[in-house]
PDB file of N, CA and C in Angstrom:
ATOM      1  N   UNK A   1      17.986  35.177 -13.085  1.00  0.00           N
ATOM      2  CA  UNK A   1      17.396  34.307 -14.083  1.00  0.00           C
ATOM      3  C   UNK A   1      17.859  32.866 -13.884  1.00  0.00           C
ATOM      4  N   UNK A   2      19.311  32.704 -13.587  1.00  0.00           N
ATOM      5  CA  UNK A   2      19.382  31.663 -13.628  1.00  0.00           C
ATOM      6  C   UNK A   2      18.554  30.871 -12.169  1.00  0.00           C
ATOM      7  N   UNK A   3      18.758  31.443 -11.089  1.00  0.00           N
ATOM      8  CA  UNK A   3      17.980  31.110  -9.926  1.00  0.00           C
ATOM      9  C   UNK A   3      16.189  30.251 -10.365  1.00  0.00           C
ATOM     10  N   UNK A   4      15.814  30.956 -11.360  1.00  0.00           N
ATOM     11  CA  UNK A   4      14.403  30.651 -11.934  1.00  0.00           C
ATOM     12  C   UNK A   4      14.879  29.464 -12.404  1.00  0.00           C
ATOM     13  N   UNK A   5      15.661  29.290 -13.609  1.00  0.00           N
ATOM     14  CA  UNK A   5      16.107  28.056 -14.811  1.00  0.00           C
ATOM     15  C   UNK A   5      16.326  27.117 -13.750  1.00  0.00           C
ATOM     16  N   UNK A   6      17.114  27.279 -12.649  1.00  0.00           N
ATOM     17  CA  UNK A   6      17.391  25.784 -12.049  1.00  0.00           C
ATOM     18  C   UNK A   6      16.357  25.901 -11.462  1.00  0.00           C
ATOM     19  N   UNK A   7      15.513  26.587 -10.776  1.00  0.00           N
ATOM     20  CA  UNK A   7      14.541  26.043  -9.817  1.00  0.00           C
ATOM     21  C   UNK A   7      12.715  24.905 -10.929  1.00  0.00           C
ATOM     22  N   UNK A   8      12.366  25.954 -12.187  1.00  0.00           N
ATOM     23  CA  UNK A   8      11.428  25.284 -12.226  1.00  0.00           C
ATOM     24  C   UNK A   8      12.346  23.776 -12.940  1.00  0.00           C
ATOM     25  N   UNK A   9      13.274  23.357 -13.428  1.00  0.00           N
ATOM     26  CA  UNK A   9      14.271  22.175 -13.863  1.00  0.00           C
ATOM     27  C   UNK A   9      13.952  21.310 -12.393  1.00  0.00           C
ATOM     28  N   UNK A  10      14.351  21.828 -10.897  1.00  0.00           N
ATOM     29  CA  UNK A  10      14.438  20.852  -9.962  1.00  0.00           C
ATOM     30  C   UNK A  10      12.586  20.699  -9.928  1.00  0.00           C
ATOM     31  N   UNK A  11      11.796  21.624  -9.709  1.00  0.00           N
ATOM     32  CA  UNK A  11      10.243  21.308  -9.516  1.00  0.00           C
ATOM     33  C   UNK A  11       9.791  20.393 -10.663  1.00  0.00           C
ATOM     34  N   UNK A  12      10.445  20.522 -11.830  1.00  0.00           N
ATOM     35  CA  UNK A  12      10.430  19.603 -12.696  1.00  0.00           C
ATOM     36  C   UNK A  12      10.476  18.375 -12.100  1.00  0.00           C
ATOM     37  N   UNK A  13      11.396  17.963 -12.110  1.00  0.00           N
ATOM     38  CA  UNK A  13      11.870  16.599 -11.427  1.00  0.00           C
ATOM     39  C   UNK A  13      11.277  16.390 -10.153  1.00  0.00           C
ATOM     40  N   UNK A  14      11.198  17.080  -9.372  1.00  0.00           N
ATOM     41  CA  UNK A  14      10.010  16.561  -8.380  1.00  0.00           C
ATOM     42  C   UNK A  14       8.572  17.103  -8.145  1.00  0.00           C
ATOM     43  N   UNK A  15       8.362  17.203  -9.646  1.00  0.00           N
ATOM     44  CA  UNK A  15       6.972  17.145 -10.265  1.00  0.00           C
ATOM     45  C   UNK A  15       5.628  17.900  -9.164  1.00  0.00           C
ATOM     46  N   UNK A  16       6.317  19.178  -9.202  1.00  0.00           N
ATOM     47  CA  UNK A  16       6.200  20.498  -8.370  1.00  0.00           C
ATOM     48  C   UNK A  16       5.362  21.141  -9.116  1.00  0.00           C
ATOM     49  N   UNK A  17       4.335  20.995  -9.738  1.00  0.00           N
ATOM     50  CA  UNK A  17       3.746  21.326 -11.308  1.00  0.00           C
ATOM     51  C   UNK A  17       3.668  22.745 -11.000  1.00  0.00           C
ATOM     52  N   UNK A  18       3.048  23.119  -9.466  1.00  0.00           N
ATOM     53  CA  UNK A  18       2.466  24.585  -9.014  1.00  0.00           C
ATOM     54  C   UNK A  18       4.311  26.017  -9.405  1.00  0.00           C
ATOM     55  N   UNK A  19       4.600  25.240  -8.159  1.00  0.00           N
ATOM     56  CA  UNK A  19       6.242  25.458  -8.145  1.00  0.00           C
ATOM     57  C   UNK A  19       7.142  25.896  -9.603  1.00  0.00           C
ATOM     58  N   UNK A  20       6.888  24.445 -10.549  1.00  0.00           N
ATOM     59  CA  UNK A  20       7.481  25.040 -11.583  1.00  0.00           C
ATOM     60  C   UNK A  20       7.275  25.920 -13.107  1.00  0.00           C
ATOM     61  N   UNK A  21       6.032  26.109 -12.262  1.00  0.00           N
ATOM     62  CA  UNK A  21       5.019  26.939 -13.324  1.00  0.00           C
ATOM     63  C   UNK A  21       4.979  28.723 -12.871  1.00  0.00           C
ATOM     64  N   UNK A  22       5.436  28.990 -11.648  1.00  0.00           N
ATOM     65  CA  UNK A  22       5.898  30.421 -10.833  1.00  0.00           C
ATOM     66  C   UNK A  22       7.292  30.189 -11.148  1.00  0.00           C
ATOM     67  N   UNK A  23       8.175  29.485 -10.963  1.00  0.00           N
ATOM     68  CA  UNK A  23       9.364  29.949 -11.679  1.00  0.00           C
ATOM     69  C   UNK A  23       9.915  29.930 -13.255  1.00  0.00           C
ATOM     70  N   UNK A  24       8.747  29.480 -13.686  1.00  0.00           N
ATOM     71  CA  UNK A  24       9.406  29.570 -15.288  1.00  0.00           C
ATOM     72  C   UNK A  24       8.597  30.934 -15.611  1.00  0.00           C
ATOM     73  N   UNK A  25       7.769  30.940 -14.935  1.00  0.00           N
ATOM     74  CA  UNK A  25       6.863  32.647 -15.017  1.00  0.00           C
ATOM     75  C   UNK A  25       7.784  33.475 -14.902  1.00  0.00           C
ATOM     76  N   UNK A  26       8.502  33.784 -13.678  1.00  0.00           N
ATOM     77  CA  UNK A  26       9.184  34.321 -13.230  1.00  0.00           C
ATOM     78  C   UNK A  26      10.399  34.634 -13.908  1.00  0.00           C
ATOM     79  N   UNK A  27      10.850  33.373 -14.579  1.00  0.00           N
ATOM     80  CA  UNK A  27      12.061  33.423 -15.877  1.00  0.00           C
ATOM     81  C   UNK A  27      11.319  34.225 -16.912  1.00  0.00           C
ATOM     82  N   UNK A  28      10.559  33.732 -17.346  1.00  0.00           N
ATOM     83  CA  UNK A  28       9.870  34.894 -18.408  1.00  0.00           C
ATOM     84  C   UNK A  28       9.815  35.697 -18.557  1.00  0.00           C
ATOM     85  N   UNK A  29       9.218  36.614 -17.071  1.00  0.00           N
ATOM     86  CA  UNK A  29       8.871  37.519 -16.908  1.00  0.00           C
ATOM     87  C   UNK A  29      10.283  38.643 -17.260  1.00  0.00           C
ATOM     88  N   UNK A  30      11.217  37.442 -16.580  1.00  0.00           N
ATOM     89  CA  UNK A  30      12.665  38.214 -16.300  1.00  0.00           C
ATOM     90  C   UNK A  30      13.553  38.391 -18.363  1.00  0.00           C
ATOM     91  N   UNK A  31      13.452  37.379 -18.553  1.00  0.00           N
ATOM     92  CA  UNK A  31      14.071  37.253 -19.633  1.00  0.00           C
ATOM     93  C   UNK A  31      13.605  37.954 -20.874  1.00  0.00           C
ATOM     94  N   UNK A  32      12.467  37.778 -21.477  1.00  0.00           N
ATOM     95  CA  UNK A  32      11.681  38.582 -22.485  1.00  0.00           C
ATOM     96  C   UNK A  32      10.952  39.654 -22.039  1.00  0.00           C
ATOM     97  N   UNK A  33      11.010  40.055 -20.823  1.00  0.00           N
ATOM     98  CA  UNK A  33      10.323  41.363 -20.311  1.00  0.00           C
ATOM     99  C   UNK A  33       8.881  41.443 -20.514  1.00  0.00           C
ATOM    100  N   UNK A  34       7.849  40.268 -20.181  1.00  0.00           N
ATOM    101  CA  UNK A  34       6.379  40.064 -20.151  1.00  0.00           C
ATOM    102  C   UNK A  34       5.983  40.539 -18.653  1.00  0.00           C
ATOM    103  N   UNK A  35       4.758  41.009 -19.029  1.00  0.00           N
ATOM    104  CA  UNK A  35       4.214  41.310 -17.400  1.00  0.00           C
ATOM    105  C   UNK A  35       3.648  39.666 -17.414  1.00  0.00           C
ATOM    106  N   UNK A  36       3.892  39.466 -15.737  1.00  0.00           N
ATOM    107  CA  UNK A  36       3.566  37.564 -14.992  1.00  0.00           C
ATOM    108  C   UNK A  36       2.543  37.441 -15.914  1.00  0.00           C
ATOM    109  N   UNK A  37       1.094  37.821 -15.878  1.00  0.00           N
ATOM    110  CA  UNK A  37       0.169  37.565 -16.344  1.00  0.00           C
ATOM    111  C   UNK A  37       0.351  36.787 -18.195  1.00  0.00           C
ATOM    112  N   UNK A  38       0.825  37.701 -18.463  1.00  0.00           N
ATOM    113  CA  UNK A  38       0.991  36.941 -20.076  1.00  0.00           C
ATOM    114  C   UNK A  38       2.165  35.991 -19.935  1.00  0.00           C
ATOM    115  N   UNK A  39       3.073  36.547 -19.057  1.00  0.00           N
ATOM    116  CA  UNK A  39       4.259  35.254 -19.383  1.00  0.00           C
ATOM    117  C   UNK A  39       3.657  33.946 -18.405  1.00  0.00           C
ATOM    118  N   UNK A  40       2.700  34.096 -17.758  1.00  0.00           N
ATOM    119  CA  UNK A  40       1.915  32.503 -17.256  1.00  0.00           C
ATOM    120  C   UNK A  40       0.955  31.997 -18.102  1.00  0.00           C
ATOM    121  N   UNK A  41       0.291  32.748 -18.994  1.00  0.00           N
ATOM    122  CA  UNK A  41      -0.334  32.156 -19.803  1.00  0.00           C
ATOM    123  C   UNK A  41       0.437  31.574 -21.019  1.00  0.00           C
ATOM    124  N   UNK A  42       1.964  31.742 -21.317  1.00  0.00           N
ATOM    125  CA  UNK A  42       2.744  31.602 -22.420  1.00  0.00           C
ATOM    126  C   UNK A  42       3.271  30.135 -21.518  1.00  0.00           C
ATOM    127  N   UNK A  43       3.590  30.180 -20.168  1.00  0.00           N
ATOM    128  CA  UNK A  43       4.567  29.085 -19.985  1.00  0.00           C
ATOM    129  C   UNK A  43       3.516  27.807 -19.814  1.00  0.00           C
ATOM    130  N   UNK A  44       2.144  28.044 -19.515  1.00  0.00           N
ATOM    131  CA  UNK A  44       1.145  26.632 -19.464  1.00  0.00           C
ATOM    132  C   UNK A  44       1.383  25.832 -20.601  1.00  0.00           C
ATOM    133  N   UNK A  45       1.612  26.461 -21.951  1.00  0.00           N
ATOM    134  CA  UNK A  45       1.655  25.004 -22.917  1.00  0.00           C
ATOM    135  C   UNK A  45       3.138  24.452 -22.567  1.00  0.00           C
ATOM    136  N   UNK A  46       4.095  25.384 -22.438  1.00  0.00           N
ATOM    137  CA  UNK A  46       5.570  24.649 -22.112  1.00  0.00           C
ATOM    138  C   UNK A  46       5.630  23.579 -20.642  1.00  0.00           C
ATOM    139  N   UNK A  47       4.697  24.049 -19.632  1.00  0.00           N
ATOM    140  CA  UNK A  47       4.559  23.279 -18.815  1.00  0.00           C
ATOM    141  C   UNK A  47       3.674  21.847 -19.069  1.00  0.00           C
ATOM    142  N   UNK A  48       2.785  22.338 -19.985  1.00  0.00           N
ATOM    143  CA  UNK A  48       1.902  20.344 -19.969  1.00  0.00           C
ATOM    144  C   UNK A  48       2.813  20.067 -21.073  1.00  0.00           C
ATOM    145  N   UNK A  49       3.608  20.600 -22.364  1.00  0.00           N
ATOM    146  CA  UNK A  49       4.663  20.033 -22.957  1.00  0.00           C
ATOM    147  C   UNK A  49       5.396  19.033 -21.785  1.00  0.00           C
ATOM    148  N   UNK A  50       6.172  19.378 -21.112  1.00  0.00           N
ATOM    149  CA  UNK A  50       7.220  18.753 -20.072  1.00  0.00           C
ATOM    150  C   UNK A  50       6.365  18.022 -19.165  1.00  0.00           C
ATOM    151  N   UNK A  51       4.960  17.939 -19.085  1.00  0.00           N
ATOM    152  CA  UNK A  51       4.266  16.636 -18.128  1.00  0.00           C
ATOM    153  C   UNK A  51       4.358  15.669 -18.923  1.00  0.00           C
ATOM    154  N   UNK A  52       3.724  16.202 -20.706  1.00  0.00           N
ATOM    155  CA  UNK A  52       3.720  14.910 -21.783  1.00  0.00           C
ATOM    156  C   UNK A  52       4.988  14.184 -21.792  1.00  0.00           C
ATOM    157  N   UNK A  53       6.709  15.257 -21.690  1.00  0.00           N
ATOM    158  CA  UNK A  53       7.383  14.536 -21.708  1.00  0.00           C
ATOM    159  C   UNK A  53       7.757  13.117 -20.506  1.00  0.00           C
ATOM    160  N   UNK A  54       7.387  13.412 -19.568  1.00  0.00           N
ATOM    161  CA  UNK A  54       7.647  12.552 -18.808  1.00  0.00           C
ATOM    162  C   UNK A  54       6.677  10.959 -19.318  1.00  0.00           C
ATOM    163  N   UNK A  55       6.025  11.550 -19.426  1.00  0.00           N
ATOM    164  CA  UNK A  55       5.142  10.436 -19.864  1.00  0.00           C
ATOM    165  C   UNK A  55       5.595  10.011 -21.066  1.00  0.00           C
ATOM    166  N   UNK A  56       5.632  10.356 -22.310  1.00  0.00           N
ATOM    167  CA  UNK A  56       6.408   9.898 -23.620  1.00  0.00           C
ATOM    168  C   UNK A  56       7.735   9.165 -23.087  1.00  0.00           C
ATOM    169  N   UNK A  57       8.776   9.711 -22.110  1.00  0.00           N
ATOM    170  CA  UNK A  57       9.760   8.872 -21.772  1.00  0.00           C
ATOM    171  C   UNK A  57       9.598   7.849 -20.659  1.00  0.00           C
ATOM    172  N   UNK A  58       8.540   7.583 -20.315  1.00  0.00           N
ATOM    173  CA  UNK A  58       8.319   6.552 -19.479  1.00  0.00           C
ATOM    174  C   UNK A  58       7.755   5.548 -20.006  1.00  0.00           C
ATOM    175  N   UNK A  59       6.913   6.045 -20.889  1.00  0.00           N
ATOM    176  CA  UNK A  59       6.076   4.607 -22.415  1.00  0.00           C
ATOM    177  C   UNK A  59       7.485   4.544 -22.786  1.00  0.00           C
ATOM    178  N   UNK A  60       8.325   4.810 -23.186  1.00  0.00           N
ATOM    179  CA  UNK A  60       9.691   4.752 -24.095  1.00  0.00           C
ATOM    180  C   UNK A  60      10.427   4.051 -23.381  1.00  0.00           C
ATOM    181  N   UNK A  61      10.707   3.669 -21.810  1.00  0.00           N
ATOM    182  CA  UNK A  61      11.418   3.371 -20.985  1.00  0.00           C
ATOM    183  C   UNK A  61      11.366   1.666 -20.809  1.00  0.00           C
ATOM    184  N   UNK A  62       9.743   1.740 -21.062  1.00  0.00           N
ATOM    185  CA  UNK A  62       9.010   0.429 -21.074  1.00  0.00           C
ATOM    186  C   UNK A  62       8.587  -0.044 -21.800  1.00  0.00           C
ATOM    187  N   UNK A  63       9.525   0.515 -23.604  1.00  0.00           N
ATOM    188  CA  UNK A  63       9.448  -0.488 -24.499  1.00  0.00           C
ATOM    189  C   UNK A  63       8.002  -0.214 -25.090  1.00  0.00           C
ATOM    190  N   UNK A  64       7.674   0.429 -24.828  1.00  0.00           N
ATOM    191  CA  UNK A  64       6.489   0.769 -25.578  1.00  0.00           C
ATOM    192  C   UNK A  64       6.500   2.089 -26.628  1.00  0.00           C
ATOM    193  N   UNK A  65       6.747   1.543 -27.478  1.00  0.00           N
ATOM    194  CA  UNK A  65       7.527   2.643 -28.880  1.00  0.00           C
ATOM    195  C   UNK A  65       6.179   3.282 -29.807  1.00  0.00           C
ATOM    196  N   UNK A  66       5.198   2.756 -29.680  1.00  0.00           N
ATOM    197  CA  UNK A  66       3.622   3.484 -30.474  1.00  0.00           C
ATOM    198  C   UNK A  66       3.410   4.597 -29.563  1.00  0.00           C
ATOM    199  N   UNK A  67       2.863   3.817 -28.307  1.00  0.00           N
ATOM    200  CA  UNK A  67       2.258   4.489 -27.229  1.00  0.00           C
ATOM    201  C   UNK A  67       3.232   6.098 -26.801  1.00  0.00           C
ATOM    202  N   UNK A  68       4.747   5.675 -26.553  1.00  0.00           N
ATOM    203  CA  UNK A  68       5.736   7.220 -26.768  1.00  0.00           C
ATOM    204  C   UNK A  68       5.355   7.612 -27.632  1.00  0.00           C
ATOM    205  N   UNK A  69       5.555   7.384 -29.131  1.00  0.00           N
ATOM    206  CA  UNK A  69       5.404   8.085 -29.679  1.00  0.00           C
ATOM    207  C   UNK A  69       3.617   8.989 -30.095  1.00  0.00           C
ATOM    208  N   UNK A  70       3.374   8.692 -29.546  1.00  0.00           N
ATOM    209  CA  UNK A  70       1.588   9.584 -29.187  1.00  0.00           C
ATOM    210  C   UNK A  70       2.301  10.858 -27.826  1.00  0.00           C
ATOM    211  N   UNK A  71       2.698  10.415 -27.436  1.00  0.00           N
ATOM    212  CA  UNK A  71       2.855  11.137 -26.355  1.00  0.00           C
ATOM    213  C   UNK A  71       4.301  12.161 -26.317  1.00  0.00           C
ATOM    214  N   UNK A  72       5.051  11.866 -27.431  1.00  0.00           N
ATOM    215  CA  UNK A  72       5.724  12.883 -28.249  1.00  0.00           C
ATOM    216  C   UNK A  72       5.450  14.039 -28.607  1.00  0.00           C
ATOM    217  N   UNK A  73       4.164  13.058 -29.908  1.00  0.00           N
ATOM    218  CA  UNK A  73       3.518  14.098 -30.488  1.00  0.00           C
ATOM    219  C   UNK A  73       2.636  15.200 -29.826  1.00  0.00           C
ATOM    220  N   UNK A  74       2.456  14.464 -28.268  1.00  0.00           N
ATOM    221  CA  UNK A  74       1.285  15.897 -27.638  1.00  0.00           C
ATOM    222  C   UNK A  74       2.747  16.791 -27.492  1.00  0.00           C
ATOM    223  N   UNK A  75       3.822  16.794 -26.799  1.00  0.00           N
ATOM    224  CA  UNK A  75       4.838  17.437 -26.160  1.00  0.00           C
ATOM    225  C   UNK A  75       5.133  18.655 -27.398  1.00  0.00           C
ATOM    226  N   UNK A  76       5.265  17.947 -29.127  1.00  0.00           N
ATOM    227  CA  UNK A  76       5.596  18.643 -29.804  1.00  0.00           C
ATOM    228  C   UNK A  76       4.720  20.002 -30.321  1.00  0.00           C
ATOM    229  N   UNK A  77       2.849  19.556 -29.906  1.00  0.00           N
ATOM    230  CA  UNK A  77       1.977  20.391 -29.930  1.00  0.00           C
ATOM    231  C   UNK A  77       2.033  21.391 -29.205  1.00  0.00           C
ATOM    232  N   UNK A  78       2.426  21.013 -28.200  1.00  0.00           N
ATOM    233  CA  UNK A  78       2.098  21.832 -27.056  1.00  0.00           C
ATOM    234  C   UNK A  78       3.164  23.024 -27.294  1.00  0.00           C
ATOM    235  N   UNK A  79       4.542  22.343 -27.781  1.00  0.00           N
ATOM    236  CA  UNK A  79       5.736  23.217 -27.817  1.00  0.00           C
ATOM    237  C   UNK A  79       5.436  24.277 -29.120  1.00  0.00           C
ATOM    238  N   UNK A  80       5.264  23.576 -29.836  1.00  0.00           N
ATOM    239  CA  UNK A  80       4.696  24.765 -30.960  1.00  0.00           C
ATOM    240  C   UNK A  80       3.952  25.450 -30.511  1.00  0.00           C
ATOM    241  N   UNK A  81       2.681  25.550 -30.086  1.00  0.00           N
ATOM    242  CA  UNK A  81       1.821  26.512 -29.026  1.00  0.00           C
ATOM    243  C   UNK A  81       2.212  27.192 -28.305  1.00  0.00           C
ATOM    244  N   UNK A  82       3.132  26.977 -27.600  1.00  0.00           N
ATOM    245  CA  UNK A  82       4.089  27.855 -26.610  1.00  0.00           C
ATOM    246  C   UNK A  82       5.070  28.415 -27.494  1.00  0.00           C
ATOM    247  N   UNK A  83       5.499  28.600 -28.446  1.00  0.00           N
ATOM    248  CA  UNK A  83       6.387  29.386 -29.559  1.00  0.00           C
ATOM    249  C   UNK A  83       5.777  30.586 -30.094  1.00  0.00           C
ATOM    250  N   UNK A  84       4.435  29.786 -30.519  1.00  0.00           N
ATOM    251  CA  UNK A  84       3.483  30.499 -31.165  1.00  0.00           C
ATOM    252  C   UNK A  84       2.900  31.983 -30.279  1.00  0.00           C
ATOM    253  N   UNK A  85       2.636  31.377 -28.946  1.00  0.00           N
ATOM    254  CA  UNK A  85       2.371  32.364 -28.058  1.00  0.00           C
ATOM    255  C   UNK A  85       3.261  33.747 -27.849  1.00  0.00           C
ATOM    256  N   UNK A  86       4.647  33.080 -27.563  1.00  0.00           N
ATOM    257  CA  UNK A  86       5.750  33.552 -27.143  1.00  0.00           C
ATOM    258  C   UNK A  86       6.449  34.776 -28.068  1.00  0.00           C
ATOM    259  N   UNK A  87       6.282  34.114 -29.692  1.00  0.00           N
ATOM    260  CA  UNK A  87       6.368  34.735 -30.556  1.00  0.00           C
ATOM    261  C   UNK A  87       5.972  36.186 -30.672  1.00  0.00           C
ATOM    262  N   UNK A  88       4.424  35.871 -30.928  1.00  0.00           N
ATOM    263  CA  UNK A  88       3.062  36.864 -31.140  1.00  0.00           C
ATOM    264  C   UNK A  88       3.224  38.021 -29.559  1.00  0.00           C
ATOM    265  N   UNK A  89       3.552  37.161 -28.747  1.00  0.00           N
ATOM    266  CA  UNK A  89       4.102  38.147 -27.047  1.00  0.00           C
ATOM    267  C   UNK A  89       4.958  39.459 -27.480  1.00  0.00           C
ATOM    268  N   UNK A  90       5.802  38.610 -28.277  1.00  0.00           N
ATOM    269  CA  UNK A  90       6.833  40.071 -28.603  1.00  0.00           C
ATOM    270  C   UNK A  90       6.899  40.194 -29.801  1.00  0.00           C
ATOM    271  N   UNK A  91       5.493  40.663 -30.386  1.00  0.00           N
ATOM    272  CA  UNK A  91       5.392  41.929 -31.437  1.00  0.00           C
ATOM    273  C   UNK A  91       5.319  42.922 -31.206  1.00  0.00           C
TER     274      UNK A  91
END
C-alpha cells in the first residue's frame, strides 16, 4: 500500500494524471477491498479534486485570491463526491 501512496503523490507532482490514477486505484483496491473497477470510478473525483488543487494553488501563488478561491471550491466538490462515492462503496 504504501508503494501505491508514494507512487500516485510522485505522479502527482509530475502530473502523471494516467499513472496516478492506476496507483491510487490500486491503493484502493488494496486498502478498502474494492474490485479496480469501482475503486477507479471512486478515485476520478479525488483525482480532478488534486488537478483543481494545483490550479487553486497556483491562482493563490499569484496573488490572485477570488480566482483560488473558485478553484477551491471545485477541489472541495469534487472531494465530497469522492466521499460520497467511497462511502455508499462500503455498504
Amino acid at each position: 500500500m504504501a508503494e501505491c501512496e508514494v507512487g500516485w503523490w510522485k505522479a502527482h507532482h509530475r502530473d502523471q494524471i494516467k499513472l496516478m490514477t492506476e496507483n491510487m486505484t490500486k491503493l484502493y483496491s488494496l486498502q478498502f477491498g474494492l474490485d479496480m473497477k469501482t475503486a477507479r470510478n471512486i478515485v476520478i473525483s479525488r483525482v480532478t479534486a488534486a488537478l483543481w488543487h494545483n490550479v487553486a494553488e497556483e491562482e493563490e501563488d499569484n496573488n490572485k485570491e477570488a480566482t483560488s478561491n473558485y478553484y477551491w471550491n471545485k477541489v472541495n466538490e469534487n472531494l465530497f463526491q469522492h466521499f460520497k462515492e467511497l462511502l455508499n462503496a462500503q455498504k
